[in-house]
C-alpha atoms as a PDB file:
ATOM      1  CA  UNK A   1       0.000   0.000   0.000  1.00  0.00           C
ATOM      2  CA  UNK A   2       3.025   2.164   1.060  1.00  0.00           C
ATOM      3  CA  UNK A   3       4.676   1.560  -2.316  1.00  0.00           C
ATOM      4  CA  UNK A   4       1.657   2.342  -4.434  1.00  0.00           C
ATOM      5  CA  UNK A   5       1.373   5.444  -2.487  1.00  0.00           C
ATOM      6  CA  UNK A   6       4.821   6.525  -3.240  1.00  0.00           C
ATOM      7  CA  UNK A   7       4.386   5.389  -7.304  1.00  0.00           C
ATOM      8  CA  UNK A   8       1.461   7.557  -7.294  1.00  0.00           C
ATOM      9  CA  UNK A   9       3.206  10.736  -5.922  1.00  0.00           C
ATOM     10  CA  UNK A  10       6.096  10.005  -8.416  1.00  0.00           C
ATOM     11  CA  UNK A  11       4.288   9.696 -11.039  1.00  0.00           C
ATOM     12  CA  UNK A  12       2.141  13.383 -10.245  1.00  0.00           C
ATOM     13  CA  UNK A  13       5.473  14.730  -9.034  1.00  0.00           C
ATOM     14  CA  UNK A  14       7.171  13.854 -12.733  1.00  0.00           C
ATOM     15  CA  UNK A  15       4.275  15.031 -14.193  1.00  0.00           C
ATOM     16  CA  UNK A  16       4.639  18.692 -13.083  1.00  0.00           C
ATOM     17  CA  UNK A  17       6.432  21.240 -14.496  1.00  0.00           C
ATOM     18  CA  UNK A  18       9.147  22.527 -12.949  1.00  0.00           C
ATOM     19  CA  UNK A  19       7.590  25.914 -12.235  1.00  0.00           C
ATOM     20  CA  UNK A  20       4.569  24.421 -10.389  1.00  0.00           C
ATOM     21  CA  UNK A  21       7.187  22.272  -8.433  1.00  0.00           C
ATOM     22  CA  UNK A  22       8.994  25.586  -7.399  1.00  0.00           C
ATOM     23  CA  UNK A  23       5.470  26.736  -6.233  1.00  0.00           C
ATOM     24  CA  UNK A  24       4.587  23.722  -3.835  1.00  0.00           C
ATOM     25  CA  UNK A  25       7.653  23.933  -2.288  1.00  0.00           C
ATOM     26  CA  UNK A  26       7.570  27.321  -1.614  1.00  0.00           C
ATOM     27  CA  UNK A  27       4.280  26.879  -0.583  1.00  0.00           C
ATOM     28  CA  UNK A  28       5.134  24.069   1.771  1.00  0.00           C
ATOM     29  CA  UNK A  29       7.998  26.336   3.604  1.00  0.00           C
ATOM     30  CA  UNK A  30       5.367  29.064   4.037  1.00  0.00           C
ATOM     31  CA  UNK A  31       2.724  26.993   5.807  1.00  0.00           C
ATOM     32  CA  UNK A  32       5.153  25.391   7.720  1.00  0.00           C
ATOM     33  CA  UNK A  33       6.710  28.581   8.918  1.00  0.00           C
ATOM     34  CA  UNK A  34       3.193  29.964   9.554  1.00  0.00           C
ATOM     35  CA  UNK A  35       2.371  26.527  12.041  1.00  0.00           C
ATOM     36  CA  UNK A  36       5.667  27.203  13.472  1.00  0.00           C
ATOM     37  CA  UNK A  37       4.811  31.096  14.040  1.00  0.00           C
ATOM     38  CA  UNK A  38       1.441  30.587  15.346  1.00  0.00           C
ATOM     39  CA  UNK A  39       2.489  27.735  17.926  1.00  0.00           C
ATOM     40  CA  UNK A  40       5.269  29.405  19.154  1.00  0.00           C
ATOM     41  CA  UNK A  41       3.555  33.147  19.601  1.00  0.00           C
ATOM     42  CA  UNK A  42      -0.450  31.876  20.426  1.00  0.00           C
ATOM     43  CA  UNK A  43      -0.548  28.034  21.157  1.00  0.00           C
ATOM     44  CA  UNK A  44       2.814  27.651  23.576  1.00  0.00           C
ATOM     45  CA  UNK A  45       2.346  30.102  25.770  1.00  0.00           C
ATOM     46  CA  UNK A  46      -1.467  29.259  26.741  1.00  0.00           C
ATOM     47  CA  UNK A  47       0.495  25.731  27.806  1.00  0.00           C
ATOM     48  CA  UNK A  48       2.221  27.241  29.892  1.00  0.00           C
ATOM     49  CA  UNK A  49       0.995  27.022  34.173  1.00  0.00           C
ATOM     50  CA  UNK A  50      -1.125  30.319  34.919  1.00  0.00           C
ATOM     51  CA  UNK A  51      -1.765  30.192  38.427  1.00  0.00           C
ATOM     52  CA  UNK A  52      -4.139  33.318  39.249  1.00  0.00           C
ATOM     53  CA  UNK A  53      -4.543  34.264  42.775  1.00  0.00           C
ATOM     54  CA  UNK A  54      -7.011  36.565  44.596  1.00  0.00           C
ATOM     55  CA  UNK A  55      -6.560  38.330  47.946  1.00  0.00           C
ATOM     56  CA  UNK A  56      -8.541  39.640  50.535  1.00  0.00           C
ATOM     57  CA  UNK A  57      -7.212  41.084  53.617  1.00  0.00           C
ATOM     58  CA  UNK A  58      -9.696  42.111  57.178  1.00  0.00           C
ATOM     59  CA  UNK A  59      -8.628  42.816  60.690  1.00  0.00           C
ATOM     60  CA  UNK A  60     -11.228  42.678  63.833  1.00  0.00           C
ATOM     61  CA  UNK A  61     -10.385  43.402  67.338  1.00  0.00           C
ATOM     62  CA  UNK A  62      -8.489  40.659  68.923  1.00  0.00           C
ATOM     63  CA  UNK A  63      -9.264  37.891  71.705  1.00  0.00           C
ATOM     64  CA  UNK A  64      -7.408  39.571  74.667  1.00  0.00           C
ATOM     65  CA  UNK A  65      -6.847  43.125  74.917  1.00  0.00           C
ATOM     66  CA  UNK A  66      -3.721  44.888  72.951  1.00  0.00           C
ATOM     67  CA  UNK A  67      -4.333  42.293  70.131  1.00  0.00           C
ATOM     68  CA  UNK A  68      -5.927  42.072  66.954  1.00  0.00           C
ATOM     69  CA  UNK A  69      -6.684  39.434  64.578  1.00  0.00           C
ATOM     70  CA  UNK A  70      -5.537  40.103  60.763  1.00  0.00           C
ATOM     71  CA  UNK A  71      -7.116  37.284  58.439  1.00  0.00           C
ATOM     72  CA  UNK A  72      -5.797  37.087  54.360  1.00  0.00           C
ATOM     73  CA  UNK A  73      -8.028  35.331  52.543  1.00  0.00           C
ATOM     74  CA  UNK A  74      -6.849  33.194  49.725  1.00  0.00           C
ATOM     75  CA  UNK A  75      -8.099  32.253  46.400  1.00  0.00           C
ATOM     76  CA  UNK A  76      -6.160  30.129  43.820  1.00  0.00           C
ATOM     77  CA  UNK A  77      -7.515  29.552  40.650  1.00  0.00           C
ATOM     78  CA  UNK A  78      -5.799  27.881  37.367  1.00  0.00           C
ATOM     79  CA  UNK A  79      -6.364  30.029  34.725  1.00  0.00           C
ATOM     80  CA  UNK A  80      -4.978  28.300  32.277  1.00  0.00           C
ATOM     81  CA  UNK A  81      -5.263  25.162  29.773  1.00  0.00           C
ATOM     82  CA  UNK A  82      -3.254  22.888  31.652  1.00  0.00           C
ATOM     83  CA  UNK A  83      -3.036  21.439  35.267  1.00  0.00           C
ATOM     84  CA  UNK A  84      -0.629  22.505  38.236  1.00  0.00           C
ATOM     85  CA  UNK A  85      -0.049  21.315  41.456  1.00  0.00           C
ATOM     86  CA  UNK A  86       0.562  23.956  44.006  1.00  0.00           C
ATOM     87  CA  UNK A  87       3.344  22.816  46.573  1.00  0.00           C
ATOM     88  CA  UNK A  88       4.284  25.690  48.649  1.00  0.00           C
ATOM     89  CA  UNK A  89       2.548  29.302  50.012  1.00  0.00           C
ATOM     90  CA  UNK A  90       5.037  31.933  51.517  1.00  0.00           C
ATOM     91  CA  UNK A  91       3.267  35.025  53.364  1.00  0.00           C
ATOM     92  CA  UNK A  92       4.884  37.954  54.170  1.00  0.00           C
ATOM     93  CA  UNK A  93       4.133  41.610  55.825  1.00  0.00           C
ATOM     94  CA  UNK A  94       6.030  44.799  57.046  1.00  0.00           C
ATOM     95  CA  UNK A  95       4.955  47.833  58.854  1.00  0.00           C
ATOM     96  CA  UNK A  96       6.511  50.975  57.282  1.00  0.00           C
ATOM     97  CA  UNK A  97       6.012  54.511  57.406  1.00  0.00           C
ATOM     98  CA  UNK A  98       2.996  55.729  55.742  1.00  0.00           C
ATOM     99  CA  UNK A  99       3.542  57.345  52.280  1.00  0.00           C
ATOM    100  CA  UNK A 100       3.736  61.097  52.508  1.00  0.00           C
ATOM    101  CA  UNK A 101       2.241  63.355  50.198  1.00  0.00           C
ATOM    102  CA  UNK A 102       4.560  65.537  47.875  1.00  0.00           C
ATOM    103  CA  UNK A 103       4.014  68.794  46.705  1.00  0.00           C
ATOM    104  CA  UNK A 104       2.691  68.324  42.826  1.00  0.00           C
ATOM    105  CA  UNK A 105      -1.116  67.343  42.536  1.00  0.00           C
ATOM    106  CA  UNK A 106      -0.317  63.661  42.632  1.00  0.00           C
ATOM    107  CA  UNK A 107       1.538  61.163  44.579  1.00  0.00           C
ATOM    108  CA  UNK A 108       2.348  57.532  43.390  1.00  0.00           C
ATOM    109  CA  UNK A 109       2.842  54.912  46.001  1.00  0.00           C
ATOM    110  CA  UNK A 110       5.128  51.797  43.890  1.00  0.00           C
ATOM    111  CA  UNK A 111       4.074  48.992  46.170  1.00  0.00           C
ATOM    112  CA  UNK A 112       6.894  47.013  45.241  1.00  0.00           C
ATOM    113  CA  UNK A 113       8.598  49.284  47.537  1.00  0.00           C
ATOM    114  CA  UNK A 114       6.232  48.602  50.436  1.00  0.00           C
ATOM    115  CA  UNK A 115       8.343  45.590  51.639  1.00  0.00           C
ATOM    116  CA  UNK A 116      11.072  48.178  52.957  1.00  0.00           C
ATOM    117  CA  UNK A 117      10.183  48.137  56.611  1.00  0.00           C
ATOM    118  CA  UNK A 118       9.820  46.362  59.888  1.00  0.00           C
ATOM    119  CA  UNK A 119       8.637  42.448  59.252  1.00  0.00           C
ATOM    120  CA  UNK A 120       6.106  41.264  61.257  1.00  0.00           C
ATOM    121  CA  UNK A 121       5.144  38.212  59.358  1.00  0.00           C
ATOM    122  CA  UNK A 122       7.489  35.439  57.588  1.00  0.00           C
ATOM    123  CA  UNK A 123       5.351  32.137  57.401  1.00  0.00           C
ATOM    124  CA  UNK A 124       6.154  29.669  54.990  1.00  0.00           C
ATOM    125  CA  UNK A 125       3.103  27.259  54.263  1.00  0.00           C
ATOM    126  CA  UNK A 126       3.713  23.965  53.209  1.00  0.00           C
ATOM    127  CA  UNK A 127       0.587  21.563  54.743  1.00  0.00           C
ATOM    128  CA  UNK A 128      -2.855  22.891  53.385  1.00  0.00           C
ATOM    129  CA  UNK A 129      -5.003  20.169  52.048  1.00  0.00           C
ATOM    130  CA  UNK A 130      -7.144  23.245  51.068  1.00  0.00           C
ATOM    131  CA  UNK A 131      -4.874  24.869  48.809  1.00  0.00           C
ATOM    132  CA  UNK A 132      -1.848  22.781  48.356  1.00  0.00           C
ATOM    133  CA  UNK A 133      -2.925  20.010  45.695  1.00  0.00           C
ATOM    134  CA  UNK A 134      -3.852  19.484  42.114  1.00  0.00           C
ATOM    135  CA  UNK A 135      -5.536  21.938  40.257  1.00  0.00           C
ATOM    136  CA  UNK A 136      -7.178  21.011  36.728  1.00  0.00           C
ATOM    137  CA  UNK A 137      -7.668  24.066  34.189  1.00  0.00           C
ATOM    138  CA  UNK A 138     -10.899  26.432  35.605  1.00  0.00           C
ATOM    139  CA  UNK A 139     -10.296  24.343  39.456  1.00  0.00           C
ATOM    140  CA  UNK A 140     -10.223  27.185  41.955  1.00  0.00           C
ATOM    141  CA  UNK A 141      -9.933  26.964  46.138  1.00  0.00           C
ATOM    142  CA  UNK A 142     -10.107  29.377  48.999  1.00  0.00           C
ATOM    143  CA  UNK A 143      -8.474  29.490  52.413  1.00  0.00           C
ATOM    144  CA  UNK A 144      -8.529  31.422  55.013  1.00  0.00           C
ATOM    145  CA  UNK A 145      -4.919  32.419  57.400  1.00  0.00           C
ATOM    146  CA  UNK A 146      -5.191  33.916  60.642  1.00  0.00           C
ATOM    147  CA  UNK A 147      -2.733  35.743  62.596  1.00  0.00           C
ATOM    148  CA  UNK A 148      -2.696  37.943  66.576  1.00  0.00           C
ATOM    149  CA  UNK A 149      -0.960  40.698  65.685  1.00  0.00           C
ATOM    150  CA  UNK A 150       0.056  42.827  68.665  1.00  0.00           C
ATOM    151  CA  UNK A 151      -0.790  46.915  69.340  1.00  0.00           C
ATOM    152  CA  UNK A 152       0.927  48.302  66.007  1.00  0.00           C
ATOM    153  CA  UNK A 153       2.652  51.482  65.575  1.00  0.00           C
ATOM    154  CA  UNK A 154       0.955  54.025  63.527  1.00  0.00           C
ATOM    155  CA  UNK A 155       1.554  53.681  59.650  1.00  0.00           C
ATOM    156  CA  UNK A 156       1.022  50.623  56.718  1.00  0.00           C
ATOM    157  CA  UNK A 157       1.348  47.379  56.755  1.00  0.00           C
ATOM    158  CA  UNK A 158       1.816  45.288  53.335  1.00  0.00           C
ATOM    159  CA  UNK A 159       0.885  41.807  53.205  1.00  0.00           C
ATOM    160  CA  UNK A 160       2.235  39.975  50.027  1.00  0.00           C
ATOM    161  CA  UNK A 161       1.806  36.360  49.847  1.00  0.00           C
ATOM    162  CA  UNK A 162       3.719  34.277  46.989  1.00  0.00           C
ATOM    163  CA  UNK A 163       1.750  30.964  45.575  1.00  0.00           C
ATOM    164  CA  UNK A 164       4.561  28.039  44.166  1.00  0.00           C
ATOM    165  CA  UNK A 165       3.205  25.687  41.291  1.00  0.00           C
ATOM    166  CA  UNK A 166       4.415  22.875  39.358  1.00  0.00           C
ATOM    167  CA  UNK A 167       3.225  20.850  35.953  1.00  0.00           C
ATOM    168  CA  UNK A 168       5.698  19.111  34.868  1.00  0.00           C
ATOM    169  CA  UNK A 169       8.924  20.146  34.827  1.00  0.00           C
ATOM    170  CA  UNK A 170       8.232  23.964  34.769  1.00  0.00           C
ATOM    171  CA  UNK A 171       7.248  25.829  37.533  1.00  0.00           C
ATOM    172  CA  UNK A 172       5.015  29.222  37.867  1.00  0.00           C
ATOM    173  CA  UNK A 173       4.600  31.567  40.651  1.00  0.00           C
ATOM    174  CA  UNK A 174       1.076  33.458  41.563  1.00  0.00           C
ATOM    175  CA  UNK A 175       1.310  36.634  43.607  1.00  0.00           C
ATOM    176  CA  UNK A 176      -0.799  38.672  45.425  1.00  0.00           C
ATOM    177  CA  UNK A 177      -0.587  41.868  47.651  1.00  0.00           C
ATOM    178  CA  UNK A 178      -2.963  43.666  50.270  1.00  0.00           C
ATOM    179  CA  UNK A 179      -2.316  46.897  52.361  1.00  0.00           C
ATOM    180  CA  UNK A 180      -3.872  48.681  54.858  1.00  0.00           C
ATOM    181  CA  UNK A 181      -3.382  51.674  57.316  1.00  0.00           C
ATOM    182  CA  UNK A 182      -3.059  52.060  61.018  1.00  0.00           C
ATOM    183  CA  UNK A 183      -3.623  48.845  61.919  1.00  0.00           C
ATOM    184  CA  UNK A 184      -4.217  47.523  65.152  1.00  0.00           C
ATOM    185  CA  UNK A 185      -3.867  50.749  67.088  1.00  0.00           C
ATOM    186  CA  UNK A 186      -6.880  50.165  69.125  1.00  0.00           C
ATOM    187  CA  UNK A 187     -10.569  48.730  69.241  1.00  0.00           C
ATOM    188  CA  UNK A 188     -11.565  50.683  66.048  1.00  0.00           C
ATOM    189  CA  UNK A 189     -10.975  48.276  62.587  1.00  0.00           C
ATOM    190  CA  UNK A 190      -9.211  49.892  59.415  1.00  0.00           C
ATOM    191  CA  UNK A 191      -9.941  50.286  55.696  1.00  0.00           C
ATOM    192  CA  UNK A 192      -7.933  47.912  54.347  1.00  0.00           C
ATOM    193  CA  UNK A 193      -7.086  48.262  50.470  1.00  0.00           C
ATOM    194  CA  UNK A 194      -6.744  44.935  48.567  1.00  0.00           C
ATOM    195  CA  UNK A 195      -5.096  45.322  45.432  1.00  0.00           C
ATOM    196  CA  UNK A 196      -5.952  42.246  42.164  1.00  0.00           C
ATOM    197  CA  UNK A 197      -3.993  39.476  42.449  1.00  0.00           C
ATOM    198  CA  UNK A 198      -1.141  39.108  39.723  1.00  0.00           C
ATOM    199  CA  UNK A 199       0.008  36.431  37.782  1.00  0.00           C
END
C-alpha cells in the first residue's frame, strides 16, 4: 500500500512542471513557517501554568486586649489550559512609614517598595489540604490564614503572599498583595485596600 502510495506521488510529481514544483515547495515552507509562528507566539504560551490568585485582607479586634486578629483570605484559581499542582505558600508583611504626600497634585505609592520596613510576618506554608494540591484548568480553592498581631505602631502594613506551582517540569509563581493603614492601634478596625492578584 506504502509503495503504491509513493508510485502515485512520483508519477504526479514527474508530471509537473518545474515551475509548479517551485510553487509547492515554496508553498510548503510558508505553511510550515506559519504553524511554526502561530504555535510558538499563540498556542505555547497558553500551555504554559497560569496560576491566578485573589486576595482579601480584614482585621477585627483581637481575643485579649492589645491584640488584633488580621485574616488574608486566599483564592487560587488555574487560569490556564493545563493542570498545576501547588506545593508551597510563603506570606509575608512589614509595617513601614505611611507614604507622605509631595508637593505636585499627585503622589504615586510603587508597592513594590512597600516591603522596605519592619517584618512582622514570615510564614512559609507547606501543609494545606485546602490549597496545596492538584488543580485542573478552571479548578479554583479558597483558604482562610489567621494571625494575633500585637498593638501596632501608627503607619502601613503590606501583606504579600507568593503561591509556588508545578506541571511538569516547569514551575510558575502566583502573587498577590494587600495593604492597609493604622492597623491595630486600638478597638476601632481599618480600611484595608486589597489590590488584584497578579500572575
Amino acid at each position: 500500500m506504502a509503495n503504491m502510495f509513493r508510485r502515485a506521488g512520483d508519477a504526479i510529481w514527474a508530471g509537473t512542471d518545474n515551475l509548479t514544483k517551485w510553487i509547492q515547495v515554496i508553498a510548503l515552507c510558508v505553511a510550515a513557517g506559519w504553524t511554526f509562528m502561530n504555535y510558538s507566539v499563540a498556542d505555547k504560551p497558553s500551555l504554559e501554568p497560569n496560576v491566578s490568585l485573589d486576595g482579601r485582607f480584614s482585621v477585627e479586634n483581637g481575643w485579649e486586649p492589645g491584640t488584633c486578629i488580621a485574616k488574608y483570605t486566599l483564592t487560587v484559581w488555574n487560569q490556564g489550559k493545563v493542570s498545576f499542582d501547588v506545593d508551597e505558600i510563603h506570606f509575608r508583611a512589614w509595617h513601614l512609614d505611611t507614604p507622605k504626600a509631595e508637593q505636585h497634585e499627585a503622589t504615586f505609592v510603587d508597592s513594590e517598595h512597600l516591603d522596605q520596613g519592619e517584618k512582622i510576618v514570615d510564614s512559609l506554608i507547606s501543609k494545606s489540604p485546602l490549597l496545596l494540591k492538584h488543580y485542573s484548568p478552571g479548578q479554583q480553592s479558597h483558604q482562610d490564614f489567621t494571625w494575633i498581631l500585637r498593638r501596632q505602631k501608627t503607619g502601613l502594613t503590606n501583606f504579600t503572599v507568593e503561591v509556588s506551582a508545578r506541571s511538569g517540569k516547569r514551575r510558575a509563581n502566583g502573587y498577590s498583595q494587600a495593604f492597609g493603614d493604622n492597623i491595630c492601634l486600638g478597638d476601632t478596625t481599618p480600611q484595608v485596600k486589597p489590590e488584584q492578584g497578579m500572575e
